[in-house]
N, C-alpha and C. Protein backbone atom coordinates (compact mmCIF):
# COMPACT_ATOMS: atom_id res chain seq x y z
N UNK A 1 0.84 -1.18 0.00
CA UNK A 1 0.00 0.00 0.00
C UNK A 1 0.89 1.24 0.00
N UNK A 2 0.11 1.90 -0.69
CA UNK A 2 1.21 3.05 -1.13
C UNK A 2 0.72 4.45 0.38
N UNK A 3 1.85 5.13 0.47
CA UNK A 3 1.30 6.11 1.59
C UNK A 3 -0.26 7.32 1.15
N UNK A 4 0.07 7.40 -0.72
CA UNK A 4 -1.87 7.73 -1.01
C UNK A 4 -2.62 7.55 -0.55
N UNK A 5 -2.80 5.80 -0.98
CA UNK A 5 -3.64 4.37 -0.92
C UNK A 5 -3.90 5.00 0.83
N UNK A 6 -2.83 4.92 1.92
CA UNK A 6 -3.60 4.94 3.04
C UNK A 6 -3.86 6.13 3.46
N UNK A 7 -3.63 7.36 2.66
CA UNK A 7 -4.35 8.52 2.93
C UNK A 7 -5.72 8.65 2.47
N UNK A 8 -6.08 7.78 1.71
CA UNK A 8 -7.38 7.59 0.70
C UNK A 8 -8.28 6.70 1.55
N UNK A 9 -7.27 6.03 2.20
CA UNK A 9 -8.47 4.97 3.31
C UNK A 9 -8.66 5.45 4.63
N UNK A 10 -7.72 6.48 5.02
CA UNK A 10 -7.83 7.22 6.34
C UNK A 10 -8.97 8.53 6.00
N UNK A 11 -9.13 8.77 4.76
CA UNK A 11 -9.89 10.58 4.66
C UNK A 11 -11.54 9.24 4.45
N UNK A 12 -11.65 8.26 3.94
CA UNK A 12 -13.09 7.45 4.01
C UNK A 12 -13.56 7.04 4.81
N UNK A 13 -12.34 6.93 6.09
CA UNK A 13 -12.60 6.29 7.21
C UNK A 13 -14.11 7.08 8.16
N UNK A 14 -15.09 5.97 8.54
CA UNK A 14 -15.78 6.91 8.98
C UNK A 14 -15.97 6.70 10.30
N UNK A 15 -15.37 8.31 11.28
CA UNK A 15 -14.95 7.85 12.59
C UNK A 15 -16.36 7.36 13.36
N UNK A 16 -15.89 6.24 14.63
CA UNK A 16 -16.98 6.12 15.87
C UNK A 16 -16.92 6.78 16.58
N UNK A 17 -16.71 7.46 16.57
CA UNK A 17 -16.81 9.30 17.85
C UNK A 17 -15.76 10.40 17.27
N UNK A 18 -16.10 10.95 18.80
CA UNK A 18 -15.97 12.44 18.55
C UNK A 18 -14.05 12.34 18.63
N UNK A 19 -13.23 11.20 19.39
CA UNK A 19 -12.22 10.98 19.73
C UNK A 19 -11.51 10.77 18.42
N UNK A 20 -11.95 9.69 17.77
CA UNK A 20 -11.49 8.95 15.98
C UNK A 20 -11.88 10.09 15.22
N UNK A 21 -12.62 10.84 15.45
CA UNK A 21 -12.74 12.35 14.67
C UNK A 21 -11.64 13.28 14.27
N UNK A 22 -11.44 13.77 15.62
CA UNK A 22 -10.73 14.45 16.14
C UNK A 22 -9.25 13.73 15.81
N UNK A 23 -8.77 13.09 15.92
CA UNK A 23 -7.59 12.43 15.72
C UNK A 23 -7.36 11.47 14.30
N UNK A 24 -8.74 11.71 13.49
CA UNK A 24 -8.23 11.30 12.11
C UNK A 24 -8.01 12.36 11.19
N UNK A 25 -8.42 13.87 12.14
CA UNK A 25 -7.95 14.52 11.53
C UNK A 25 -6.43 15.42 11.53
N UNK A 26 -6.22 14.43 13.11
CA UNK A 26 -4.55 15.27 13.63
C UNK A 26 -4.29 14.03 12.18
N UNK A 27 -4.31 12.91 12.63
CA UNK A 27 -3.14 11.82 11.53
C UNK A 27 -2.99 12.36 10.24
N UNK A 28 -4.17 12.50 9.54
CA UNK A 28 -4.07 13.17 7.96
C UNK A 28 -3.59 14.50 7.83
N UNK A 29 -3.42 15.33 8.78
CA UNK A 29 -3.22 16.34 8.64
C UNK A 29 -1.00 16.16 8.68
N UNK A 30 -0.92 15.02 9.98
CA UNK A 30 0.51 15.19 10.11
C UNK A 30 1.55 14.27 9.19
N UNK A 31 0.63 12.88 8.27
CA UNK A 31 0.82 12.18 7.16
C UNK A 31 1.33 13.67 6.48
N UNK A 32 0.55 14.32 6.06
CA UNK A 32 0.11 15.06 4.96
C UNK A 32 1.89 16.17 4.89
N UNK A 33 1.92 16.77 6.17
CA UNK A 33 2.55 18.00 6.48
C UNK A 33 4.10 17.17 6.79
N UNK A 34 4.43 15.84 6.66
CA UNK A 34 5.72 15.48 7.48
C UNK A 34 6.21 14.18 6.65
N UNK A 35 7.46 14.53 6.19
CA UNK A 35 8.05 13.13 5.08
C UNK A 35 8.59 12.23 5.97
N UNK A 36 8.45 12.83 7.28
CA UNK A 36 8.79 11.05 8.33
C UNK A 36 8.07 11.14 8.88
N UNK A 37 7.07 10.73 8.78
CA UNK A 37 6.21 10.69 9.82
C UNK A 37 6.19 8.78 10.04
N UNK A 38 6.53 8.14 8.99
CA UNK A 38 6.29 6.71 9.01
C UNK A 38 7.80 6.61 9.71
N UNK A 39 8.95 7.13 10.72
CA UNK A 39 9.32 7.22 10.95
C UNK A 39 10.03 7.24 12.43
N UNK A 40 10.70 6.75 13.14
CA UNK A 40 10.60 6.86 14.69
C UNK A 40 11.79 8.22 14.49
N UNK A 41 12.45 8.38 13.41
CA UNK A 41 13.19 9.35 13.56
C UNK A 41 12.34 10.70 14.13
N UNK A 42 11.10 10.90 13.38
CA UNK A 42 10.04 11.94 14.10
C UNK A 42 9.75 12.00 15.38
N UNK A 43 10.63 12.47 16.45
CA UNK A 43 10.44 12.31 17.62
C UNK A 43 9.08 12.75 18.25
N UNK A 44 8.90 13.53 17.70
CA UNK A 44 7.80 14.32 18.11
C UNK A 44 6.20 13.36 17.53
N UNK A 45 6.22 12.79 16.98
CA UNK A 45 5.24 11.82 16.53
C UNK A 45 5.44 10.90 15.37
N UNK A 46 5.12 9.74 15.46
CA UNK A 46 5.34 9.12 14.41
C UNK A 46 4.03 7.95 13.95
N UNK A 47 3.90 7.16 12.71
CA UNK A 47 2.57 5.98 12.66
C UNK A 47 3.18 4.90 13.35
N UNK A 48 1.99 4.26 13.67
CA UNK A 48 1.94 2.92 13.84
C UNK A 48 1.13 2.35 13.69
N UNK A 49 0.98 0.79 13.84
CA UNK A 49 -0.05 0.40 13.54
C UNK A 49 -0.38 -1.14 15.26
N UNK A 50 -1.88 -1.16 15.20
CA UNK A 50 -2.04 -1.77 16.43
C UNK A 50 -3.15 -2.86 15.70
N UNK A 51 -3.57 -3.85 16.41
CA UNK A 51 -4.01 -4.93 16.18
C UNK A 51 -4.78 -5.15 17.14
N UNK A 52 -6.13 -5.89 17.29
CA UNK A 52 -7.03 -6.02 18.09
C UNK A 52 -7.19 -7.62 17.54
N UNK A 53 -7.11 -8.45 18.37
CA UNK A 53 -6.65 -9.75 17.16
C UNK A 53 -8.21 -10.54 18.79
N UNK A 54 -9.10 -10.94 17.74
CA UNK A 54 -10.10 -11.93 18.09
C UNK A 54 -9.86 -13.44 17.39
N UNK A 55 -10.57 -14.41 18.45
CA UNK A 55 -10.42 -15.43 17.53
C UNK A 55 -12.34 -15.65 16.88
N UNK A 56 -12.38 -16.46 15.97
CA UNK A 56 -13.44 -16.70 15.04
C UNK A 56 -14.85 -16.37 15.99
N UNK A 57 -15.45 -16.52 17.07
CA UNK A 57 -16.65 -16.68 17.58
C UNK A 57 -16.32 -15.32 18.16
N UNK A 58 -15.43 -14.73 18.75
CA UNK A 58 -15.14 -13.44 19.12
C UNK A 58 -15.40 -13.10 20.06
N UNK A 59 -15.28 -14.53 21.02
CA UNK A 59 -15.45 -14.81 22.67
C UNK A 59 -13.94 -14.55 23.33
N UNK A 60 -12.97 -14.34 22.89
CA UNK A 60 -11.70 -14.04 23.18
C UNK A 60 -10.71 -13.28 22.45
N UNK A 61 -10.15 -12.78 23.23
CA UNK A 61 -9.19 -11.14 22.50
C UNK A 61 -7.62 -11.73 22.65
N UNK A 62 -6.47 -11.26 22.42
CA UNK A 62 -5.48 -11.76 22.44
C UNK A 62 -4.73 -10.21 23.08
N UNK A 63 -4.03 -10.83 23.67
CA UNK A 63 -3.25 -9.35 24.42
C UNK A 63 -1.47 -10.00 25.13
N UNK A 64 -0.44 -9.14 25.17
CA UNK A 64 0.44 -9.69 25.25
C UNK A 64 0.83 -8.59 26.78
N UNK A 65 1.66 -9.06 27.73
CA UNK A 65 1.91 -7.68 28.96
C UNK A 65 3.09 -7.48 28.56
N UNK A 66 3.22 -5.92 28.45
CA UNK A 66 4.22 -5.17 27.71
C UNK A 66 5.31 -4.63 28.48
N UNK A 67 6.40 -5.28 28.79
CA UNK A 67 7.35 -4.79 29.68
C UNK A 67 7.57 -3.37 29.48
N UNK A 68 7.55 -2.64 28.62
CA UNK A 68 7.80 -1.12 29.23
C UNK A 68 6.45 -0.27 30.14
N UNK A 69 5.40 -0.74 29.50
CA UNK A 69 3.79 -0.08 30.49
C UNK A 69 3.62 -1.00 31.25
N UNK A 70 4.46 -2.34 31.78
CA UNK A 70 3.88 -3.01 32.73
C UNK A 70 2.21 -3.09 32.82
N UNK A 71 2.07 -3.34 31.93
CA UNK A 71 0.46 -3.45 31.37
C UNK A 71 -0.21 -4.59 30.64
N UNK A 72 -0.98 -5.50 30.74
CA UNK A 72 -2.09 -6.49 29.73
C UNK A 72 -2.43 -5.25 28.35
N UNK A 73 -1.98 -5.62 27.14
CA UNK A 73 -2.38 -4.69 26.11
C UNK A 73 -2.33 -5.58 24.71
N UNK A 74 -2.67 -4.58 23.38
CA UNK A 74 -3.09 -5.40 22.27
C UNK A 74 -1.97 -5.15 21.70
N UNK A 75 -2.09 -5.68 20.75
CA UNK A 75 -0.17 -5.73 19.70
C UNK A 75 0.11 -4.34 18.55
N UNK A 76 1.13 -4.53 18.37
CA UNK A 76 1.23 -3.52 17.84
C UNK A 76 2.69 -2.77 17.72
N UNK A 77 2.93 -2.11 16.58
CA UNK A 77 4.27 -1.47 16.45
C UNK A 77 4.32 -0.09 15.23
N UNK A 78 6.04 0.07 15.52
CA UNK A 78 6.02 0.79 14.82
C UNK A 78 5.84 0.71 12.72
N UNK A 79 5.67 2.45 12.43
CA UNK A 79 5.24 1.87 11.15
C UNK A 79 7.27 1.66 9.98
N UNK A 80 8.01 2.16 11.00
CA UNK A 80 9.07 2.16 10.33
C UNK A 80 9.62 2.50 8.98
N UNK A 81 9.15 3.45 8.39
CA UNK A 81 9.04 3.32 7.23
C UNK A 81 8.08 2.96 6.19
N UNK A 82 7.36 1.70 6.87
CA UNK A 82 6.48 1.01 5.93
C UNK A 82 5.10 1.88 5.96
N UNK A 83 4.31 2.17 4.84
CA UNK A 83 3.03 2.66 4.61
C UNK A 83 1.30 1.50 4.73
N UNK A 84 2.52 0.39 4.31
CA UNK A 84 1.16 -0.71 4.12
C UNK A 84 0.88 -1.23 5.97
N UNK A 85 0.32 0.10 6.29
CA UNK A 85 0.05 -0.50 7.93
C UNK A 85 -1.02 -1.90 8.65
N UNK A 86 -1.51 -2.13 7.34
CA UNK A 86 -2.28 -3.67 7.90
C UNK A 86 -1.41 -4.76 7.88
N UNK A 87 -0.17 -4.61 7.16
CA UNK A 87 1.09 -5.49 7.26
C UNK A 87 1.89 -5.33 8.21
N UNK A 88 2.05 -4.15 8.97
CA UNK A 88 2.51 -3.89 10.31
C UNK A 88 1.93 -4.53 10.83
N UNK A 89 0.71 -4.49 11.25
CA UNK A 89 -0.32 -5.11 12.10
C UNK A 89 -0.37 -6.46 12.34
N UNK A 90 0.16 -7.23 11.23
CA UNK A 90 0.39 -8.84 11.01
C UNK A 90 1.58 -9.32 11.42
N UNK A 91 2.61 -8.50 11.07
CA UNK A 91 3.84 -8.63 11.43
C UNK A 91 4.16 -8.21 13.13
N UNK A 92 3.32 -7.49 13.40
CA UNK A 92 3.65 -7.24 15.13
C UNK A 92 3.26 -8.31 15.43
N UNK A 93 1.80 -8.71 15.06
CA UNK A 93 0.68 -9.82 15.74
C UNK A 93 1.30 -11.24 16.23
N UNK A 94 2.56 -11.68 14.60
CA UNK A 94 3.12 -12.60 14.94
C UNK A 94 4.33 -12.73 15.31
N UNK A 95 5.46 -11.56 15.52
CA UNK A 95 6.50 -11.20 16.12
C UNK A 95 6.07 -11.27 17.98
N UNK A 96 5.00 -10.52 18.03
CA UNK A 96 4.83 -10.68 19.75
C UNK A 96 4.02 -11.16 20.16
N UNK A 97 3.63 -12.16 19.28
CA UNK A 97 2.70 -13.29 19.99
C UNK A 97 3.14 -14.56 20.26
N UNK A 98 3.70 -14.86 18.57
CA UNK A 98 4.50 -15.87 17.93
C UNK A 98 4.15 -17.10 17.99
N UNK A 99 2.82 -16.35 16.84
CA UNK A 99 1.72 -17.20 15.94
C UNK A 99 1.94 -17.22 14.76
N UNK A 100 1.72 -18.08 13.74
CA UNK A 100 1.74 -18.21 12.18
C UNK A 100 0.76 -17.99 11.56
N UNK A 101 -0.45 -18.33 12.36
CA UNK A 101 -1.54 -17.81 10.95
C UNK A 101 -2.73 -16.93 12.00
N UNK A 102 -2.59 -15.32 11.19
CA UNK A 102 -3.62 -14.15 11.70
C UNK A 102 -3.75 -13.92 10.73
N UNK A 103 -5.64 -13.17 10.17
CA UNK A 103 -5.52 -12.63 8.95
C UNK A 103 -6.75 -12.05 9.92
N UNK A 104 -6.97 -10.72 8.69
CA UNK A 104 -7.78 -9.87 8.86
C UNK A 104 -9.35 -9.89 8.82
N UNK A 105 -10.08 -9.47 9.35
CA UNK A 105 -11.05 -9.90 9.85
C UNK A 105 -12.01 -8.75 8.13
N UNK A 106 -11.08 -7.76 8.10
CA UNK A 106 -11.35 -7.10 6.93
C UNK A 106 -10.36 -6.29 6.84
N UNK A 107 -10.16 -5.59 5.65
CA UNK A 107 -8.63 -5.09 5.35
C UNK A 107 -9.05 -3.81 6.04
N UNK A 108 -10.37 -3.00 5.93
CA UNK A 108 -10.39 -1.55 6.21
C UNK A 108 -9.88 -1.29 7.67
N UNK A 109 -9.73 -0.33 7.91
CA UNK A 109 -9.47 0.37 9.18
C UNK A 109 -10.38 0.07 9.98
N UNK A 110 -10.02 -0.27 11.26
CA UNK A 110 -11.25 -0.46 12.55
C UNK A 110 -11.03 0.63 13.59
N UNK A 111 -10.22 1.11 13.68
CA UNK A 111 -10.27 2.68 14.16
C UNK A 111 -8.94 3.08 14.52
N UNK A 112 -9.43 4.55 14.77
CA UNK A 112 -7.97 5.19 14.65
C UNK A 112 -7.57 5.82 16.09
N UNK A 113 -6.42 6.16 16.43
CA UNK A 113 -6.06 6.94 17.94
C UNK A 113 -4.69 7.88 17.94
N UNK A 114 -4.72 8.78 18.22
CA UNK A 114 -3.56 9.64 18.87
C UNK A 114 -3.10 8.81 20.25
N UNK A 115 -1.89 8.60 20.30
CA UNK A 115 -1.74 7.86 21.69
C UNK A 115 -0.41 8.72 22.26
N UNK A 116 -0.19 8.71 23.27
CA UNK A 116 0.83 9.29 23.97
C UNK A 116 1.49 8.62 24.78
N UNK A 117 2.56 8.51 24.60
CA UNK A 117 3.67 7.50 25.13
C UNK A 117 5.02 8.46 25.75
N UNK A 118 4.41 8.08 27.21
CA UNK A 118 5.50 8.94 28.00
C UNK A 118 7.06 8.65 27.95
N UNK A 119 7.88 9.04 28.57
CA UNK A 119 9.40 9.03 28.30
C UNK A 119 9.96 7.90 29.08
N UNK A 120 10.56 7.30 27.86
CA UNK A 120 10.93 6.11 28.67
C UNK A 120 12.65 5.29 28.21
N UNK A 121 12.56 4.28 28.73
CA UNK A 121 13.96 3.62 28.55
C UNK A 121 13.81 2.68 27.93
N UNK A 122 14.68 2.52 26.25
CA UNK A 122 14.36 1.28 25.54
C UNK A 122 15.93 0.69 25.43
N UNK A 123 15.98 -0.57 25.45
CA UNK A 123 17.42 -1.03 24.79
C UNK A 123 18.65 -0.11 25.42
N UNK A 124 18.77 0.62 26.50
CA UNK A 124 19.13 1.18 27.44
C UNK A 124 19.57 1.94 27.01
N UNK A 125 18.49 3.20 25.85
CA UNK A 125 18.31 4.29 25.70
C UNK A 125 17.51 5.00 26.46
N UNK A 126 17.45 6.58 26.75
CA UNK A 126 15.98 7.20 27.01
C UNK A 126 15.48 7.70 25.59
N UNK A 127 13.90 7.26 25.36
CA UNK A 127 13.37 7.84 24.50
C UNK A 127 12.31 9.02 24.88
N UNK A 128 12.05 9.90 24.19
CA UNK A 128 11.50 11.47 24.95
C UNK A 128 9.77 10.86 24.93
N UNK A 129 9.38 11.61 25.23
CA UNK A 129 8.18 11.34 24.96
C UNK A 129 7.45 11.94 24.07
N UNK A 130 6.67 11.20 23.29
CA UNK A 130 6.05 11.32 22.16
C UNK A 130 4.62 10.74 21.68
N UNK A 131 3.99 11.21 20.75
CA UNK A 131 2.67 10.37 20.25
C UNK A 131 2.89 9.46 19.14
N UNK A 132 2.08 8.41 19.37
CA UNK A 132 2.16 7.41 18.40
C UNK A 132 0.78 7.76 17.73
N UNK A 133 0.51 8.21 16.45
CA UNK A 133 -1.09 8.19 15.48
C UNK A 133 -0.75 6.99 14.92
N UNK A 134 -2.15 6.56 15.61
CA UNK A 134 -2.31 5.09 15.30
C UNK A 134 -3.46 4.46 14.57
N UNK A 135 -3.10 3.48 13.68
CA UNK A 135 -4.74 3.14 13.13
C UNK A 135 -4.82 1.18 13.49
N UNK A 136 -5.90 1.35 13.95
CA UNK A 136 -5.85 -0.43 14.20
C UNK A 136 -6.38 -1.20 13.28
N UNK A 137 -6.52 -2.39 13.23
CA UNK A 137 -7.06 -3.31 12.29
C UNK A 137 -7.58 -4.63 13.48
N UNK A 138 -8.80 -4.92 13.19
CA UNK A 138 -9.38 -6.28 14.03
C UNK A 138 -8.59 -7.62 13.02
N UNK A 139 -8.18 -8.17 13.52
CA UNK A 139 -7.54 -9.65 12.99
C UNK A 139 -8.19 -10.83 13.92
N UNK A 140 -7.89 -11.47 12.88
CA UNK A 140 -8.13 -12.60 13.86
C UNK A 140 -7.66 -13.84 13.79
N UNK A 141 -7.14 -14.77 14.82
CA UNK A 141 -6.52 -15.61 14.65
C UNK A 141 -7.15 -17.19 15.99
N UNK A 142 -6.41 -18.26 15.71
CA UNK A 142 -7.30 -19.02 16.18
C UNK A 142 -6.37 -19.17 17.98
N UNK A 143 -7.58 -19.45 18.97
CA UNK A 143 -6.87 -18.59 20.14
C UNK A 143 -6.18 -20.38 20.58
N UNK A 144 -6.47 -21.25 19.65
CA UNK A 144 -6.25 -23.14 20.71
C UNK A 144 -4.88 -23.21 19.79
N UNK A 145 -4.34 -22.21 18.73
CA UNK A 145 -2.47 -21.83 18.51
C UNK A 145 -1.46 -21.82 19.38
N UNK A 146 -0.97 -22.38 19.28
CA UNK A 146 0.27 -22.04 20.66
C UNK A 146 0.69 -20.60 20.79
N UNK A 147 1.08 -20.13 21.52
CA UNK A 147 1.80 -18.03 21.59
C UNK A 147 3.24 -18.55 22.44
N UNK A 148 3.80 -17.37 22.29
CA UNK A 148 5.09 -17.60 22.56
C UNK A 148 5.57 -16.09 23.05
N UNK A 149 5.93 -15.57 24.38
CA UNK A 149 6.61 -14.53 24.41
C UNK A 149 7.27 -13.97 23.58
N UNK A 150 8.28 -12.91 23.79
CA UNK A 150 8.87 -12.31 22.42
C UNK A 150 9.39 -11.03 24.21
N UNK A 151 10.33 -11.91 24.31
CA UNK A 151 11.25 -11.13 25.64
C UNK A 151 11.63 -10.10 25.76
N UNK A 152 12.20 -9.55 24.50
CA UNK A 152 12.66 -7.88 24.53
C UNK A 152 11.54 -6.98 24.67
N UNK A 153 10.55 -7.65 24.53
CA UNK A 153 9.25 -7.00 24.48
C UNK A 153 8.21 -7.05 25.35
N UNK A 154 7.64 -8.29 25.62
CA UNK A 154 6.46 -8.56 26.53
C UNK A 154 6.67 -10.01 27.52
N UNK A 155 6.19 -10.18 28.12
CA UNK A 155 6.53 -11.09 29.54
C UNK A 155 5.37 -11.96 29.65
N UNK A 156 4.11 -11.87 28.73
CA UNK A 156 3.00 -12.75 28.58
C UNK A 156 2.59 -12.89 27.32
N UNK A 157 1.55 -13.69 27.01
CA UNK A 157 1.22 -13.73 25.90
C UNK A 157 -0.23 -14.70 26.21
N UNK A 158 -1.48 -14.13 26.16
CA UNK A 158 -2.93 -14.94 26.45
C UNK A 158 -3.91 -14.30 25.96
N UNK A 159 -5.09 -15.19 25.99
CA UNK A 159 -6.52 -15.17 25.34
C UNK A 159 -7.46 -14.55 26.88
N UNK A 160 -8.05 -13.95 26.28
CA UNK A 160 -9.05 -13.47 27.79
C UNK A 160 -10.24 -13.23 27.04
N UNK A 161 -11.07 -13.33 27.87
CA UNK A 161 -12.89 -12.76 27.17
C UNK A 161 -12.65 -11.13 27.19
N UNK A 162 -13.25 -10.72 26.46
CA UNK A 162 -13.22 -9.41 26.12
C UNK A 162 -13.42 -8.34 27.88
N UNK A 163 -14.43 -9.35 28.59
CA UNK A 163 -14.75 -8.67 29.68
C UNK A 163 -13.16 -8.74 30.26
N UNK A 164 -12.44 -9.59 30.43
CA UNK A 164 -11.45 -10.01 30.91
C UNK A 164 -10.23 -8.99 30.95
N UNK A 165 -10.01 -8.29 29.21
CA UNK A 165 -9.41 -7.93 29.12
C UNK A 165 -9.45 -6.55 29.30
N UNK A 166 -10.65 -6.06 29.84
CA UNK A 166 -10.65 -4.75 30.21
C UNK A 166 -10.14 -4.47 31.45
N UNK A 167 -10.18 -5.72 32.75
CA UNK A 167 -9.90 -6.04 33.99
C UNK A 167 -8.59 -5.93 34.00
N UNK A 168 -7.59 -6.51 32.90
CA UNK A 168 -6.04 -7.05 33.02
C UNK A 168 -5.46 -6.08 33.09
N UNK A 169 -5.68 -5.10 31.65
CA UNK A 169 -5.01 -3.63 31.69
C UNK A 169 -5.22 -3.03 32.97
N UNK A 170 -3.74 -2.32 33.20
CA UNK A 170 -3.60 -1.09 33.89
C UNK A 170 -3.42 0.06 33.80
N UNK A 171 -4.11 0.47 32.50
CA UNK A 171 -3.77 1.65 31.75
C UNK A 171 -4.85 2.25 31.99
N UNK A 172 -5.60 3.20 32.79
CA UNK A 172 -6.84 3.22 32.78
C UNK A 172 -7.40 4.23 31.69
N UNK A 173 -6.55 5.07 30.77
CA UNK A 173 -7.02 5.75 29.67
C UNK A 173 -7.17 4.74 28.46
N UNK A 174 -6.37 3.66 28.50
CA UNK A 174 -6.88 2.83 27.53
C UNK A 174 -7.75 1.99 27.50
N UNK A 175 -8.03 1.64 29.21
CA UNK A 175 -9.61 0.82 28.98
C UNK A 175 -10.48 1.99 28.69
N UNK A 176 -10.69 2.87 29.30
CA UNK A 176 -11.56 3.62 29.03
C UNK A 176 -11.88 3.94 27.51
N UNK A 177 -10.90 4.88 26.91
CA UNK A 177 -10.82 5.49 25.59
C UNK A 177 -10.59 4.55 24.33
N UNK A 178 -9.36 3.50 24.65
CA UNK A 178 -9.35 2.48 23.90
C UNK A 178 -9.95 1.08 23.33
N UNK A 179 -9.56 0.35 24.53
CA UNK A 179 -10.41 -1.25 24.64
C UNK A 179 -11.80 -1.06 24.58
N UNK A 180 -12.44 -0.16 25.77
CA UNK A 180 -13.77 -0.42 25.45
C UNK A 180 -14.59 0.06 24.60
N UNK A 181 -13.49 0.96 23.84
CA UNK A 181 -14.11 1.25 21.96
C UNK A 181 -14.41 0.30 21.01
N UNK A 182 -12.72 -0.22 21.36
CA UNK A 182 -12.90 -1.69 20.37
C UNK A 182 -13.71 -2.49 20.75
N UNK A 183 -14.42 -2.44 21.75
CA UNK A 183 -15.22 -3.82 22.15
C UNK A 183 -16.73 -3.33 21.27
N UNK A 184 -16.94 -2.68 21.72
CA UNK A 184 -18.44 -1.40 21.21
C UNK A 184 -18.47 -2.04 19.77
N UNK A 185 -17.19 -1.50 18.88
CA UNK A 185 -17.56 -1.41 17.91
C UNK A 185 -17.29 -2.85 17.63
N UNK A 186 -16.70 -4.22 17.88
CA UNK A 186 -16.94 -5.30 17.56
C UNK A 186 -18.38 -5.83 17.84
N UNK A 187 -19.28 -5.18 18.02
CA UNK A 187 -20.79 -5.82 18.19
C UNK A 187 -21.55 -5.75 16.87
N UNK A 188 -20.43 -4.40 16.05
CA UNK A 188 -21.61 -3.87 14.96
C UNK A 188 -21.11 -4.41 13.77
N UNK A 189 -19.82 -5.52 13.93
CA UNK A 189 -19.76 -6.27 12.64
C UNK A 189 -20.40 -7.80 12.58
């Protein structure tokens, strides 16, 4: 996917609130205005892409605990360069799950977020703090797969009922603003 192609699927996108509103119009606006933005060199903000990965009946969510937020959360990375962000999304899914077969539940966008990621220590750097504009994709994969940590990264790797996984997180702006978006809007497909 070309970086057009996902400016063409981000300006169709049609937000579920006033939040995916508001922040599909920071993303297109900072796509638009910034030649790195697919970039971590952009300190100040950069894409990514996140994954909400269900399995088939959509009685269970997949979430990995993320050693830097010490948190239960959904997958996801940077866009590095790359534009085709539903291939990010696949490639995180099975890098930090470390599963072989996820596919998309549909290629379009399932929603979008400004996220803010405070200052922290990676690979025993400090990184400043910055926003990640993010667009997710629902995937889905089968949850009776084996998972596999992915150490530099996360310290778990499990299936929870959706109720479950609002409980695990300790992020409380992302159950709120995040998860229990995605849950909402998984009723209406």
């Amino acid at each position: 996917m070309t970086c057009r192609e996902l400016i063409y699927d981000i300006e169709r996108y049609c937000p579920f609130n006033e939040q995916e509103e508001k922040d599909k119009a920071l993303i297109l606006n900072w796509i638009k205005t910034n030649d790195n933005a697919f970039s971590r060199e952009n300190a100040v903000a950069h894409m990514t892409a996140s994954a909400w990965v269900v399995n088939k009946n959509r009685s269970k969510v997949l979430m990995v605990y993320h050693n830097i937020y010490h948190s239960w959360s959904w997958l996801g990375g940077h866009a590095d360069g790359e534009t085709d962000l539903l291939a990010v999304a696949i490639r995180e899914v099975k890098e930090e799950a470390g599963i072989r077969h996820v596919q998309p539940v549909s290629k379009e966008i399932f929603s979008l977020e400004s996220l803010t990621v405070d200052g922290h220590v990676k690979r025993g750097c400090y990184v400043s703090s910055h926003l990640h504009l993010n667009v997710t994709y629902l995937l889905e994969a089968d949850s009776e797969e084996a998972v596999a940590i992915k150490a530099d990264e996360n310290s778990g790797v499990a299936w929870f009922t959706p109720e479950e996984a609002l409980v695990k997180s300790t992020e409380p702006w992302f159950v709120e603003h995040v998860y229990a978006k995605l849950l909402e809007k998984m009723k209406t497909i």
